[in-house]
N, C-alpha and C. Protein backbone atom coordinates (compact mmCIF):
# COMPACT_ATOMS: atom_id res chain seq x y z
N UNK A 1 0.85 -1.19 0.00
CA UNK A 1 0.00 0.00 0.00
C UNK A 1 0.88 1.24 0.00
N UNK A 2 0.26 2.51 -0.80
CA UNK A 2 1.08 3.41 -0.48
C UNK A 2 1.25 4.67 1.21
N UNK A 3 1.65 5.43 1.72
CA UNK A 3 1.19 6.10 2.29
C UNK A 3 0.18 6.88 2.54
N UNK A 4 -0.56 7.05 1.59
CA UNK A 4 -1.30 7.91 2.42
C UNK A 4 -2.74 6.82 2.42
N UNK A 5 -2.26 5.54 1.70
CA UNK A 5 -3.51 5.17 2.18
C UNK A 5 -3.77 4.42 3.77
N UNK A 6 -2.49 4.00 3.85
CA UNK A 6 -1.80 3.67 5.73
C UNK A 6 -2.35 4.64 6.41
N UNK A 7 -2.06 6.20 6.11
CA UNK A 7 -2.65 6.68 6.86
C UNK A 7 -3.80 7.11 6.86
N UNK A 8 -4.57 7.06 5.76
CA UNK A 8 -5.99 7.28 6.15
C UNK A 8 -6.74 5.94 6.67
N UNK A 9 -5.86 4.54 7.01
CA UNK A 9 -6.73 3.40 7.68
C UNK A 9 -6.07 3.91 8.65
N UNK A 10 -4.71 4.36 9.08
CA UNK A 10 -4.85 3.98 10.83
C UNK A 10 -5.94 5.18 11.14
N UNK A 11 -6.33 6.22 10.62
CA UNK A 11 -7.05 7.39 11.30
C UNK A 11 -8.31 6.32 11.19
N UNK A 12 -8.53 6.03 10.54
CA UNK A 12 -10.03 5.32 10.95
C UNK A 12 -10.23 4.15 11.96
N UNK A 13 -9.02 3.55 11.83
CA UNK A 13 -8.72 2.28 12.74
C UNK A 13 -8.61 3.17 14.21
N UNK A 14 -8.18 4.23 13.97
CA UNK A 14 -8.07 5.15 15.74
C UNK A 14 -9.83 5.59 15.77
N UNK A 15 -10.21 5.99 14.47
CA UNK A 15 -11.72 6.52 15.46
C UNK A 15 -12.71 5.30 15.81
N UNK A 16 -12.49 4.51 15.28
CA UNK A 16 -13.50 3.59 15.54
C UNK A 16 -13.06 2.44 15.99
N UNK A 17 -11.97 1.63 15.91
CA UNK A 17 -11.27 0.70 15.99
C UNK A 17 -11.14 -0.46 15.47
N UNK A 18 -10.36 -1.19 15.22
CA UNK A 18 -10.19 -2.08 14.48
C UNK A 18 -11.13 -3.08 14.70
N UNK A 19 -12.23 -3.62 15.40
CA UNK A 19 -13.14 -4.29 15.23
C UNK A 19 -14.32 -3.65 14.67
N UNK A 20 -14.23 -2.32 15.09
CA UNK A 20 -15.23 -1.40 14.00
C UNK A 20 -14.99 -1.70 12.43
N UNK A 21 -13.92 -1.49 11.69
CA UNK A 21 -13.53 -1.52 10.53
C UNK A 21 -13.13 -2.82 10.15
N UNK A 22 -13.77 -4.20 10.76
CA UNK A 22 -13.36 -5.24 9.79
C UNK A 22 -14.83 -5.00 9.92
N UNK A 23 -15.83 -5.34 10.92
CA UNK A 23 -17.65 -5.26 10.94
C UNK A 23 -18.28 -4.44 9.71
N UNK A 24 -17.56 -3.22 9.75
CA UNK A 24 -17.60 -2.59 8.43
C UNK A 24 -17.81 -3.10 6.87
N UNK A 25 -16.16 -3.49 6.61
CA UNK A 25 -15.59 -4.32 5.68
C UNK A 25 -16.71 -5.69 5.20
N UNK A 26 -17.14 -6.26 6.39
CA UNK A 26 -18.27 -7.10 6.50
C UNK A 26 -19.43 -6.52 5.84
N UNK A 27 -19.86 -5.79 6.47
CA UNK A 27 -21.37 -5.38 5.68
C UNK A 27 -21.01 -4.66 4.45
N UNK A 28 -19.63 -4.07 4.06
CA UNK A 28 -19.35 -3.87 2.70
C UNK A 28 -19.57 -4.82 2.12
N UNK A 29 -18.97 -6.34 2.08
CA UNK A 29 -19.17 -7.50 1.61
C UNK A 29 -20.66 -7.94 0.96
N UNK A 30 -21.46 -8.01 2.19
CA UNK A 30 -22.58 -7.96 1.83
C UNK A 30 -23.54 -7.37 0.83
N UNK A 31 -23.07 -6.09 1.24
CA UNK A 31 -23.76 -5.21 0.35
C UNK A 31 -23.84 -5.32 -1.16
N UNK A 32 -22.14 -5.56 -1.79
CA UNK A 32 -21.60 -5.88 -2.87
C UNK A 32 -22.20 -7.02 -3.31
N UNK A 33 -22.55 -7.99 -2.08
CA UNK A 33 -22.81 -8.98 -2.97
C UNK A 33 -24.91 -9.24 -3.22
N UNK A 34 -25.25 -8.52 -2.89
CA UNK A 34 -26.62 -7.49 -3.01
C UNK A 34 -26.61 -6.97 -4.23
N UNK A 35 -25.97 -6.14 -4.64
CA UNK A 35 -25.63 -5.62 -5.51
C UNK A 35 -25.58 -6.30 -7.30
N UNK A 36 -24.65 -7.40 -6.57
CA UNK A 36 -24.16 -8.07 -7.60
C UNK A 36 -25.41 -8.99 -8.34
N UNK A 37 -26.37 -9.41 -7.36
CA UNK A 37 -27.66 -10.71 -7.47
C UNK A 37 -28.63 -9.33 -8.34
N UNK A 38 -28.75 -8.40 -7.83
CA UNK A 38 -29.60 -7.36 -8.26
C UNK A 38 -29.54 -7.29 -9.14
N UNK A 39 -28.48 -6.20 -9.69
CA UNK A 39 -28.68 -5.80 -10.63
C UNK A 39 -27.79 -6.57 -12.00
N UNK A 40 -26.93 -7.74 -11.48
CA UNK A 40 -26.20 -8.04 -12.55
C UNK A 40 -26.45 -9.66 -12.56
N UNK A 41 -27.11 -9.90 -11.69
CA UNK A 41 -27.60 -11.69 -11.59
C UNK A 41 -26.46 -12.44 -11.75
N UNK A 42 -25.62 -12.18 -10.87
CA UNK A 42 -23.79 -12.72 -10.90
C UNK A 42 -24.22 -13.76 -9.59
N UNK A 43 -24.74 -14.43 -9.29
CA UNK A 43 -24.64 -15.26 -8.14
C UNK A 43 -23.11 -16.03 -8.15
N UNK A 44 -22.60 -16.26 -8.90
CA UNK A 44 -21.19 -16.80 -8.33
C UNK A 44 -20.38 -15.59 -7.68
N UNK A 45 -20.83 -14.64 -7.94
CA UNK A 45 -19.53 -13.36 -7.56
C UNK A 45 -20.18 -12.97 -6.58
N UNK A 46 -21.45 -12.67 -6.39
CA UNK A 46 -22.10 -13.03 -5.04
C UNK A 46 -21.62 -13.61 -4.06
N UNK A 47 -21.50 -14.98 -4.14
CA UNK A 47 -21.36 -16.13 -3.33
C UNK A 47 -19.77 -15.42 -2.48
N UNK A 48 -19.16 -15.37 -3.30
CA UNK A 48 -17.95 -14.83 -3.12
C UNK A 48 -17.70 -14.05 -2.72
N UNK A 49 -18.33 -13.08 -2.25
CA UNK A 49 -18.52 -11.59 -1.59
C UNK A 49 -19.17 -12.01 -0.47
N UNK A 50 -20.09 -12.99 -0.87
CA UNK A 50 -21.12 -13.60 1.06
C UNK A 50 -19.53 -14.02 1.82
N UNK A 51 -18.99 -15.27 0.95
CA UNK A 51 -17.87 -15.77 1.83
C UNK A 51 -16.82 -14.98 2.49
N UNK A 52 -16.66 -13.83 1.54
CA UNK A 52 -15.59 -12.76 2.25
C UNK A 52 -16.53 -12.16 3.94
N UNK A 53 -17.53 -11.85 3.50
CA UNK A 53 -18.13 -11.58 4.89
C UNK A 53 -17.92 -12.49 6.09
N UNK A 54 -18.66 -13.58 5.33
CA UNK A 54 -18.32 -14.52 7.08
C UNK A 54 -17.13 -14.32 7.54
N UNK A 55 -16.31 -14.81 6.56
CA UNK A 55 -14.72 -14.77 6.90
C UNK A 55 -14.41 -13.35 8.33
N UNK A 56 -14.59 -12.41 7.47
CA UNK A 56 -14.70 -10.78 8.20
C UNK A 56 -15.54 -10.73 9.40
N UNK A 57 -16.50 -11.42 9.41
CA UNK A 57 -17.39 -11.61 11.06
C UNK A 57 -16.97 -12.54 11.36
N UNK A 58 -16.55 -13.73 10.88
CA UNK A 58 -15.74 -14.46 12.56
C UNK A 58 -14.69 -13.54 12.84
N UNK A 59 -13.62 -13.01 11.88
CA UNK A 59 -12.65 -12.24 12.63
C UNK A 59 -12.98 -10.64 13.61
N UNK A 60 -14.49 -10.29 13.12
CA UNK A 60 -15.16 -9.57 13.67
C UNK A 60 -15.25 -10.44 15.44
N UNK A 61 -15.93 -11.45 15.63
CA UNK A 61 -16.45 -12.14 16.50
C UNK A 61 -14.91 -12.45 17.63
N UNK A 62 -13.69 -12.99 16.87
CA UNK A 62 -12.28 -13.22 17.45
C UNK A 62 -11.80 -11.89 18.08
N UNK A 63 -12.10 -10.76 17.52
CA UNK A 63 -11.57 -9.51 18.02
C UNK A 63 -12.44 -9.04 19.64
N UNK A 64 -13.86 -9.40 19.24
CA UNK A 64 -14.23 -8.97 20.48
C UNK A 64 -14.15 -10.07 21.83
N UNK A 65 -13.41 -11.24 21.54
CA UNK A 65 -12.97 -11.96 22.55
C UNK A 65 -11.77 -11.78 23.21
């Protein structure tokens, strides 16, 4: 990554914190893959965007333990 994109995640990783911004990342996932069934009837790229989520909420779920 370059700099300034480091630093515009740690500023967000400081306001909200890093279990904020994978939960995030998560319902980004989702969303995308909403998106994808909608309007482009991609269910494999879907699927693939669901799986990135779970992935992102168990590590969501590991952080708050």
């Amino acid at each position: 990554m370059n700099i300034e994109i480091d630093t515009r995640l740690e500023t967000l990783v400081d306001d909200v914190g890093l279990t904020g911004i994978v939960n995030a990342l998560s319902e980004i996932c989702l969303a995308k893959a909403e998106h994808l069934r909608a309007n482009w009837q991609d269910e494999s790229s879907a699927e693939i965007w669901e799986r990135d989520a779970a992935a992102l909420s168990e590590v969501t779920l590991s952080l708050e333990n």
